[in-house]
PDB file of N, CA and C in Angstrom:
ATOM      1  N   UNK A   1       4.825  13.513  -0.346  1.00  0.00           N
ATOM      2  CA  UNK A   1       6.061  13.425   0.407  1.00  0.00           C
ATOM      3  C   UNK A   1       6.406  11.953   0.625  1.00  0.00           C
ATOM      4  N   UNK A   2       7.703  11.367   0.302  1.00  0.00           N
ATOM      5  CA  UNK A   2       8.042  10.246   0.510  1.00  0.00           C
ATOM      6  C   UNK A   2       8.194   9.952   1.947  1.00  0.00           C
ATOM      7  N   UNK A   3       7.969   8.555   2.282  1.00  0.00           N
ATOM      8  CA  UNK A   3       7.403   8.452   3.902  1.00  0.00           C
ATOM      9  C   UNK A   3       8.593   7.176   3.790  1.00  0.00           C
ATOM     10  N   UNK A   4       9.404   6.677   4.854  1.00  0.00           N
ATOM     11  CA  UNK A   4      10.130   5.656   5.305  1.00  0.00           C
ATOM     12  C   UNK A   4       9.154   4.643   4.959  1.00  0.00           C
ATOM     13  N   UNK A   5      10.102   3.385   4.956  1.00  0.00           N
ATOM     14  CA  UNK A   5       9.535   1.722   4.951  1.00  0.00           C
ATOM     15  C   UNK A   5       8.455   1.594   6.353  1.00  0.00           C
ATOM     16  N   UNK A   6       8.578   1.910   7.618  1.00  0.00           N
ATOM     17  CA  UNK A   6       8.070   1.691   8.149  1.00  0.00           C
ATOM     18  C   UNK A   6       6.985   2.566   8.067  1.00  0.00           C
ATOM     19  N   UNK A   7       6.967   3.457   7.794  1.00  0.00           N
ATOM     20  CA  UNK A   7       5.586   4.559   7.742  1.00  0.00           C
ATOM     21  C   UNK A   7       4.635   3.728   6.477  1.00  0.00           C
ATOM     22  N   UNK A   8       5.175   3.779   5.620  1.00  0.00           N
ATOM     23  CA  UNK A   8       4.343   3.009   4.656  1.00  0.00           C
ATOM     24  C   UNK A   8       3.809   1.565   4.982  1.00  0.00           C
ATOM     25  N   UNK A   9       4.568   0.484   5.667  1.00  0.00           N
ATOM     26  CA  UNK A   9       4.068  -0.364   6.089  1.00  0.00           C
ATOM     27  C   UNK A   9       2.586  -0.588   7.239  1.00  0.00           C
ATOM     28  N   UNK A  10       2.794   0.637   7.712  1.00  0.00           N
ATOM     29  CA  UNK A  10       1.699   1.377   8.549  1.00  0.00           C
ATOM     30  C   UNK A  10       0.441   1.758   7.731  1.00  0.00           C
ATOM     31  N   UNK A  11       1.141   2.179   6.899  1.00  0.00           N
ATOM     32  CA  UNK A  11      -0.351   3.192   6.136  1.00  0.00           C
ATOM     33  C   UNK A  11      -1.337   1.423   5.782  1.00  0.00           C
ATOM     34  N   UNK A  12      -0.242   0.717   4.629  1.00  0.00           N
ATOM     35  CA  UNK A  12      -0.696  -0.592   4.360  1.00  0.00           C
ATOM     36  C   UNK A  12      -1.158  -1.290   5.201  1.00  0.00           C
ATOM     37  N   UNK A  13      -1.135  -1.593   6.711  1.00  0.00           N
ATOM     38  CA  UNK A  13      -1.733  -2.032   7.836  1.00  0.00           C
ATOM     39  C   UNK A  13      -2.960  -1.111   7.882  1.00  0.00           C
ATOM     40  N   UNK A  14      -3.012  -0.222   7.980  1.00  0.00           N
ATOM     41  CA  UNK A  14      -4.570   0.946   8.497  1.00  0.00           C
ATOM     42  C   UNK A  14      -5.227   0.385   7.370  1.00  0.00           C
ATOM     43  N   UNK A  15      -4.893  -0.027   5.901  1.00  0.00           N
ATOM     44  CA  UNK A  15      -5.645  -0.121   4.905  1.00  0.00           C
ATOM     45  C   UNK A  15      -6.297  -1.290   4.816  1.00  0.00           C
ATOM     46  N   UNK A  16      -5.751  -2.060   5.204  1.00  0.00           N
ATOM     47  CA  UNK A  16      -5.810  -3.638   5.433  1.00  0.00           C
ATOM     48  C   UNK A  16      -7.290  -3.519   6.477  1.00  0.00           C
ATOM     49  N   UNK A  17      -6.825  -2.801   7.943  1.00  0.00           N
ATOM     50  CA  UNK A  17      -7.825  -2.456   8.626  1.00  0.00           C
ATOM     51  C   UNK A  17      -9.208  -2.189   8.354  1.00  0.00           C
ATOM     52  N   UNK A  18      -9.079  -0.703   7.682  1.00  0.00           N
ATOM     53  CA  UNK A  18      -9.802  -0.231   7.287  1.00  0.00           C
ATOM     54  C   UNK A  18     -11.160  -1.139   6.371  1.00  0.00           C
ATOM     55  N   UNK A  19     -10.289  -2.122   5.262  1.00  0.00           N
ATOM     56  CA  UNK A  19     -11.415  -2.604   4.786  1.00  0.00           C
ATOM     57  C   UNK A  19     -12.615  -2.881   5.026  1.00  0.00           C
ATOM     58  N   UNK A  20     -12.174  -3.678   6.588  1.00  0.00           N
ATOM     59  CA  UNK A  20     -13.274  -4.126   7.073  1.00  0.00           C
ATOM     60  C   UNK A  20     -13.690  -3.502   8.330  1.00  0.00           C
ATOM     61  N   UNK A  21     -13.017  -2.364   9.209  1.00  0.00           N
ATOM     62  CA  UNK A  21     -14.152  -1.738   9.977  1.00  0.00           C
ATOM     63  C   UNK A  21     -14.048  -0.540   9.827  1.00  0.00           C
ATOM     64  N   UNK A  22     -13.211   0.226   8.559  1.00  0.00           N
ATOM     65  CA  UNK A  22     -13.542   1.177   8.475  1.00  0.00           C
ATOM     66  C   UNK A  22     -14.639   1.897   7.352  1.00  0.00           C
ATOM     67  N   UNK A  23     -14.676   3.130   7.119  1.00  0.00           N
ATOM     68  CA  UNK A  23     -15.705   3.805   6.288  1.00  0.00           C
ATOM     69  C   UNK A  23     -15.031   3.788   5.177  1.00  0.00           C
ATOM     70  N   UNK A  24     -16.288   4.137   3.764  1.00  0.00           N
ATOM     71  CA  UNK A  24     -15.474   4.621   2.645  1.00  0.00           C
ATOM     72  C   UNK A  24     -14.374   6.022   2.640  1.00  0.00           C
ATOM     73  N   UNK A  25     -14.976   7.160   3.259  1.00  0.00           N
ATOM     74  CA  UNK A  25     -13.685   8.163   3.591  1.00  0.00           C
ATOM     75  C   UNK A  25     -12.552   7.673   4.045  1.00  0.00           C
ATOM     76  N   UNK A  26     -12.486   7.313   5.021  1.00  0.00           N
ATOM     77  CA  UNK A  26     -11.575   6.566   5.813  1.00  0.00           C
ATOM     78  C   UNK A  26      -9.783   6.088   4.675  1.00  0.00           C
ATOM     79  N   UNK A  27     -10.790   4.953   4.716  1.00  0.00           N
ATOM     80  CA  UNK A  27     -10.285   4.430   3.186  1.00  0.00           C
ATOM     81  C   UNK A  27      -9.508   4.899   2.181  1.00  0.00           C
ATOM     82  N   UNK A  28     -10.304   5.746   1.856  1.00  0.00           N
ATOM     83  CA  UNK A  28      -9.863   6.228   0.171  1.00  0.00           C
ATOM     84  C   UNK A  28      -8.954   7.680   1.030  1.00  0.00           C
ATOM     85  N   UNK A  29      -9.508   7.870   2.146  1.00  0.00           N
ATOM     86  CA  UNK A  29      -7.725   9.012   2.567  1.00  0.00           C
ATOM     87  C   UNK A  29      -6.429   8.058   2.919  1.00  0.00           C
ATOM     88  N   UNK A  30      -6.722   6.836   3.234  1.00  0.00           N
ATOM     89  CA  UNK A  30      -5.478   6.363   3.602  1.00  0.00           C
ATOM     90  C   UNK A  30      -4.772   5.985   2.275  1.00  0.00           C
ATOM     91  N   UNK A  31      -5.395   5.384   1.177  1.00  0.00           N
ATOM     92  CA  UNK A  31      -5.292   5.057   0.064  1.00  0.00           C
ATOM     93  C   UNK A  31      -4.857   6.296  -0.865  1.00  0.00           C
ATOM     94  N   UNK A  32      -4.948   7.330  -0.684  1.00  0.00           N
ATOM     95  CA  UNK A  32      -4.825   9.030  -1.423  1.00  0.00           C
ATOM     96  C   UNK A  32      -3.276   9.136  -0.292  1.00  0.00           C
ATOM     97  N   UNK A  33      -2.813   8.483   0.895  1.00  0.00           N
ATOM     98  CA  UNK A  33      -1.924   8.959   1.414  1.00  0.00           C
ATOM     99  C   UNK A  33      -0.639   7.583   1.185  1.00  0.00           C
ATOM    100  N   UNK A  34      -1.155   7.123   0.843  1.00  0.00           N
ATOM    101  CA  UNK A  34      -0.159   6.223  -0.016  1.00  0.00           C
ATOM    102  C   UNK A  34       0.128   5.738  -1.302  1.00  0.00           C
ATOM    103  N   UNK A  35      -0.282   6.981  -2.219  1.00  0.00           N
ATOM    104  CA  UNK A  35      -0.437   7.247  -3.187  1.00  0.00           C
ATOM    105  C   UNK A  35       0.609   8.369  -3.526  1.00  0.00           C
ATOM    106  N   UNK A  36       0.736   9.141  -2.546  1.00  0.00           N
ATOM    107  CA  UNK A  36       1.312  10.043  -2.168  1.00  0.00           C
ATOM    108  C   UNK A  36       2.778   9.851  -1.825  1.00  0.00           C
ATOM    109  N   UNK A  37       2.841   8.688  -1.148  1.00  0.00           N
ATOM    110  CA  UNK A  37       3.896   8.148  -0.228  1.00  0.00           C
ATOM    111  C   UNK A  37       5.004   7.259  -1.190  1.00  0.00           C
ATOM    112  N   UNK A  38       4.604   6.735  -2.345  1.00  0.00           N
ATOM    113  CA  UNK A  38       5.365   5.542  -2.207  1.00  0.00           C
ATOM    114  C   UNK A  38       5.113   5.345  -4.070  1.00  0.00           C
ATOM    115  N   UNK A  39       6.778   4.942  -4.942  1.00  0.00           N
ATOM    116  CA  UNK A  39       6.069   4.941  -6.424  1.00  0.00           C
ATOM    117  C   UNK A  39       5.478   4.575  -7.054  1.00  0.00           C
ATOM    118  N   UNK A  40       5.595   2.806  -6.304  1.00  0.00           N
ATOM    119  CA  UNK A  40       4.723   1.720  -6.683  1.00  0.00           C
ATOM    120  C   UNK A  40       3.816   1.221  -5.839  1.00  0.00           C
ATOM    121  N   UNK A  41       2.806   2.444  -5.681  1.00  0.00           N
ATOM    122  CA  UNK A  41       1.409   2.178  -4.456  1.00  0.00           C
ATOM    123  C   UNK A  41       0.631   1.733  -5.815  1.00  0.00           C
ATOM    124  N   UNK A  42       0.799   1.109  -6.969  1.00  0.00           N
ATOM    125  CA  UNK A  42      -0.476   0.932  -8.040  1.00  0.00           C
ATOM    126  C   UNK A  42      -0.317  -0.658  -7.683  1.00  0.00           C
ATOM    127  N   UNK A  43       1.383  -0.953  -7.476  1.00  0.00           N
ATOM    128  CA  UNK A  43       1.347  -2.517  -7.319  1.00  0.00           C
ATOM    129  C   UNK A  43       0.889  -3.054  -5.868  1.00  0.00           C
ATOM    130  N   UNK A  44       1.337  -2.248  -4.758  1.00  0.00           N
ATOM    131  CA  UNK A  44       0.462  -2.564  -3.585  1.00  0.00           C
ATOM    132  C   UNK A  44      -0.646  -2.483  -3.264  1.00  0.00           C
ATOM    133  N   UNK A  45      -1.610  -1.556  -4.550  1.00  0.00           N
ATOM    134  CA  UNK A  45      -2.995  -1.327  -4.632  1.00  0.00           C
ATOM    135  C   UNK A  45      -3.618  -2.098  -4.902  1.00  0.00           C
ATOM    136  N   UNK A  46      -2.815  -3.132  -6.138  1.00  0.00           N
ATOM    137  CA  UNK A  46      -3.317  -4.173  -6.314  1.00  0.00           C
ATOM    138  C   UNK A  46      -3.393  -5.825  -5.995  1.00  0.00           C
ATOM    139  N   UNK A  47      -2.279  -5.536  -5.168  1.00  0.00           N
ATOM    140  CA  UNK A  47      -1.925  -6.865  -4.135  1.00  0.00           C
ATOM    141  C   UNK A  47      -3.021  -6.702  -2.836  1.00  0.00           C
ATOM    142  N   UNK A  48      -3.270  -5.592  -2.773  1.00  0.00           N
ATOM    143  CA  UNK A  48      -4.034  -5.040  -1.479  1.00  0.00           C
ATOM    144  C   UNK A  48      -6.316  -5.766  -1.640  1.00  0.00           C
ATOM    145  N   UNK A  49      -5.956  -5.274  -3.232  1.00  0.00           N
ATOM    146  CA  UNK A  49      -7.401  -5.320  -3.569  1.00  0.00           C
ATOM    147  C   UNK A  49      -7.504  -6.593  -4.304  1.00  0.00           C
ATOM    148  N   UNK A  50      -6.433  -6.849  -5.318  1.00  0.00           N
ATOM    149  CA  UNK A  50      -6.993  -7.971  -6.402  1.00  0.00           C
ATOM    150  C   UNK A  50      -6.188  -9.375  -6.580  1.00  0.00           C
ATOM    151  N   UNK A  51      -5.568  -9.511  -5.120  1.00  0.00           N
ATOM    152  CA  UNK A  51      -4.949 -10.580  -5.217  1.00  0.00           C
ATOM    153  C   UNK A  51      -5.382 -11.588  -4.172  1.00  0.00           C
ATOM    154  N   UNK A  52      -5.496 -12.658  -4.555  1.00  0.00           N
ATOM    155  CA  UNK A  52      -5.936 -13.948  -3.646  1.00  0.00           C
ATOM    156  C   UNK A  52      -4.671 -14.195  -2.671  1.00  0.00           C
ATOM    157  N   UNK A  53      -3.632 -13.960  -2.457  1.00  0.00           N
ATOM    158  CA  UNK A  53      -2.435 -14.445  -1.565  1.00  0.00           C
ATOM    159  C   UNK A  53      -3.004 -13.743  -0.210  1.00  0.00           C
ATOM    160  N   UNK A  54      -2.471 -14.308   0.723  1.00  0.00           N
ATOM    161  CA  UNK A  54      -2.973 -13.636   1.934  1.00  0.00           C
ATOM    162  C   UNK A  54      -1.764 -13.316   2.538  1.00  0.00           C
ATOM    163  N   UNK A  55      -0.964 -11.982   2.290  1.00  0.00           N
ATOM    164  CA  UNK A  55       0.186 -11.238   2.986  1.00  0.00           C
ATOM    165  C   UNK A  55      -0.067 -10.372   3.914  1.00  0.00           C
ATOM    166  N   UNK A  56       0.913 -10.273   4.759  1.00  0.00           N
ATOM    167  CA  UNK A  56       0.598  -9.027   5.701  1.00  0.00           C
ATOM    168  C   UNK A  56       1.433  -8.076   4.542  1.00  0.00           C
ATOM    169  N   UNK A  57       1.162  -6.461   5.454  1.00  0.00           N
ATOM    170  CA  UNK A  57       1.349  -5.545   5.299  1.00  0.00           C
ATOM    171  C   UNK A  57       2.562  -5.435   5.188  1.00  0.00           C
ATOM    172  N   UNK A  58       3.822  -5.725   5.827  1.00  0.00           N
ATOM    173  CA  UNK A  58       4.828  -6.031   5.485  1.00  0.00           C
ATOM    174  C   UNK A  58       5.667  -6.731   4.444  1.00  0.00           C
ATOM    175  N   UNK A  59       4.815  -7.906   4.052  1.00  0.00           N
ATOM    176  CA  UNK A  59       5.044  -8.825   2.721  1.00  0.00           C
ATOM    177  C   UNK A  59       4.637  -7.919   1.310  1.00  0.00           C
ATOM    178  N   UNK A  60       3.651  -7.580   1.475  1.00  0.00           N
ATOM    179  CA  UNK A  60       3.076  -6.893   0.336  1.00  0.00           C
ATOM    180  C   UNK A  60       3.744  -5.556  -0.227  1.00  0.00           C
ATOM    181  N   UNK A  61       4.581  -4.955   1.014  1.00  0.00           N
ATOM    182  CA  UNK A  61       5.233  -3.636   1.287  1.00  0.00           C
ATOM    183  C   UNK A  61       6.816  -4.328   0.079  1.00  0.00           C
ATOM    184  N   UNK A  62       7.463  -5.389   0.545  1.00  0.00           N
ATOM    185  CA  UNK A  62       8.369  -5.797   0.447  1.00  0.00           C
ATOM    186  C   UNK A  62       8.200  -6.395  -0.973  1.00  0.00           C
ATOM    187  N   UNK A  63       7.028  -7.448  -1.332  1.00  0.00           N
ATOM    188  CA  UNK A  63       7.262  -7.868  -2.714  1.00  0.00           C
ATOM    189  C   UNK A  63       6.557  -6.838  -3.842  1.00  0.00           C
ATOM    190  N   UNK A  64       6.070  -5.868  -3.558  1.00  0.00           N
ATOM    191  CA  UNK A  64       5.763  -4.800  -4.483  1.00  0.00           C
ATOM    192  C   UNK A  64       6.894  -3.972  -4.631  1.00  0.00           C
ATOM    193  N   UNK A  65       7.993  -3.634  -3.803  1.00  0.00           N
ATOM    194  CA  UNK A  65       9.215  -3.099  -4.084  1.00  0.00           C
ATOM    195  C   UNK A  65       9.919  -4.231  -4.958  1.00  0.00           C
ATOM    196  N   UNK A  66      10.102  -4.910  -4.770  1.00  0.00           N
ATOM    197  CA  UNK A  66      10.727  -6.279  -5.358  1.00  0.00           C
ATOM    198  C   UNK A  66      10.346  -6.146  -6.825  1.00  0.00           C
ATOM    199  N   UNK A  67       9.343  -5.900  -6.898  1.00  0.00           N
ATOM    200  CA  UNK A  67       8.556  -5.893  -8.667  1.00  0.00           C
ATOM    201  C   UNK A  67       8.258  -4.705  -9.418  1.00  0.00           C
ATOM    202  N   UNK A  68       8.984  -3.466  -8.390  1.00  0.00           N
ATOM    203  CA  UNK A  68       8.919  -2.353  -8.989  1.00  0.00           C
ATOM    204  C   UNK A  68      10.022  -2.235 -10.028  1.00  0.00           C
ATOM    205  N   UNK A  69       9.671  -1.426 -11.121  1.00  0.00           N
ATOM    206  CA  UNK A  69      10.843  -1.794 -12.007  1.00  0.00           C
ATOM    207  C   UNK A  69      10.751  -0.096 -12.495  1.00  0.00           C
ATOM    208  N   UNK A  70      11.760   1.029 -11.721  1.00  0.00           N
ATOM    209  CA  UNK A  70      11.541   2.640 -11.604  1.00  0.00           C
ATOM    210  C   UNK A  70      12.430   2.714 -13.365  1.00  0.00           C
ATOM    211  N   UNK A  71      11.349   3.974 -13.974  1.00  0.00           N
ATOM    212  CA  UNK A  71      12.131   4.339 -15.218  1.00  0.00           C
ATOM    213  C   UNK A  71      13.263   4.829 -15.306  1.00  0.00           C
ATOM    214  N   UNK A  72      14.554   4.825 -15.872  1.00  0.00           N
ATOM    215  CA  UNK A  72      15.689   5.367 -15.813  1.00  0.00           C
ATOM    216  C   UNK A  72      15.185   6.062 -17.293  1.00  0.00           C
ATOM    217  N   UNK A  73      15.608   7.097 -16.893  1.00  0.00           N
ATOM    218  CA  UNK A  73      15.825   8.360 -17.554  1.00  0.00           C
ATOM    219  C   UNK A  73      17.465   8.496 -18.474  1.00  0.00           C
TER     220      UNK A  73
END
């Protein structure tokens, strides 16, 4: 189910969280719920995990939309 900008910016904050005091479950449900949420959670997955920039949850929310590029049919 598609979730608003701000719901998703949320999930990306809990995830952010999570890294460091939460569990592996934890985690990988918030990560399975924004997966769920949003088209280009592969590019915030990877701004989240494999990028050296240090953004908040909001930045990362915003320049992964920015670089989404959706297939036209």
């Amino acid at each position: 189910m598609m979730k608003s900008e701000k719901e998703v910016i949320q999930i990306i904050d809990k995830i952010l969280q999570l890294i460091y005091d939460g569990t592996d479950e934890e985690l990988n449900e918030a990560i399975h719920e924004m997966e769920a949420s949003v088209p280009f959670y592969s590019k915030i997955y990877n701004m989240i995990f494999f990028s050296n920039e240090k953004l908040t949850a909001e930045e990362i929310y915003q320049k992964a939309k920015a670089e989404h590029k959706p297939i036209l049919l």
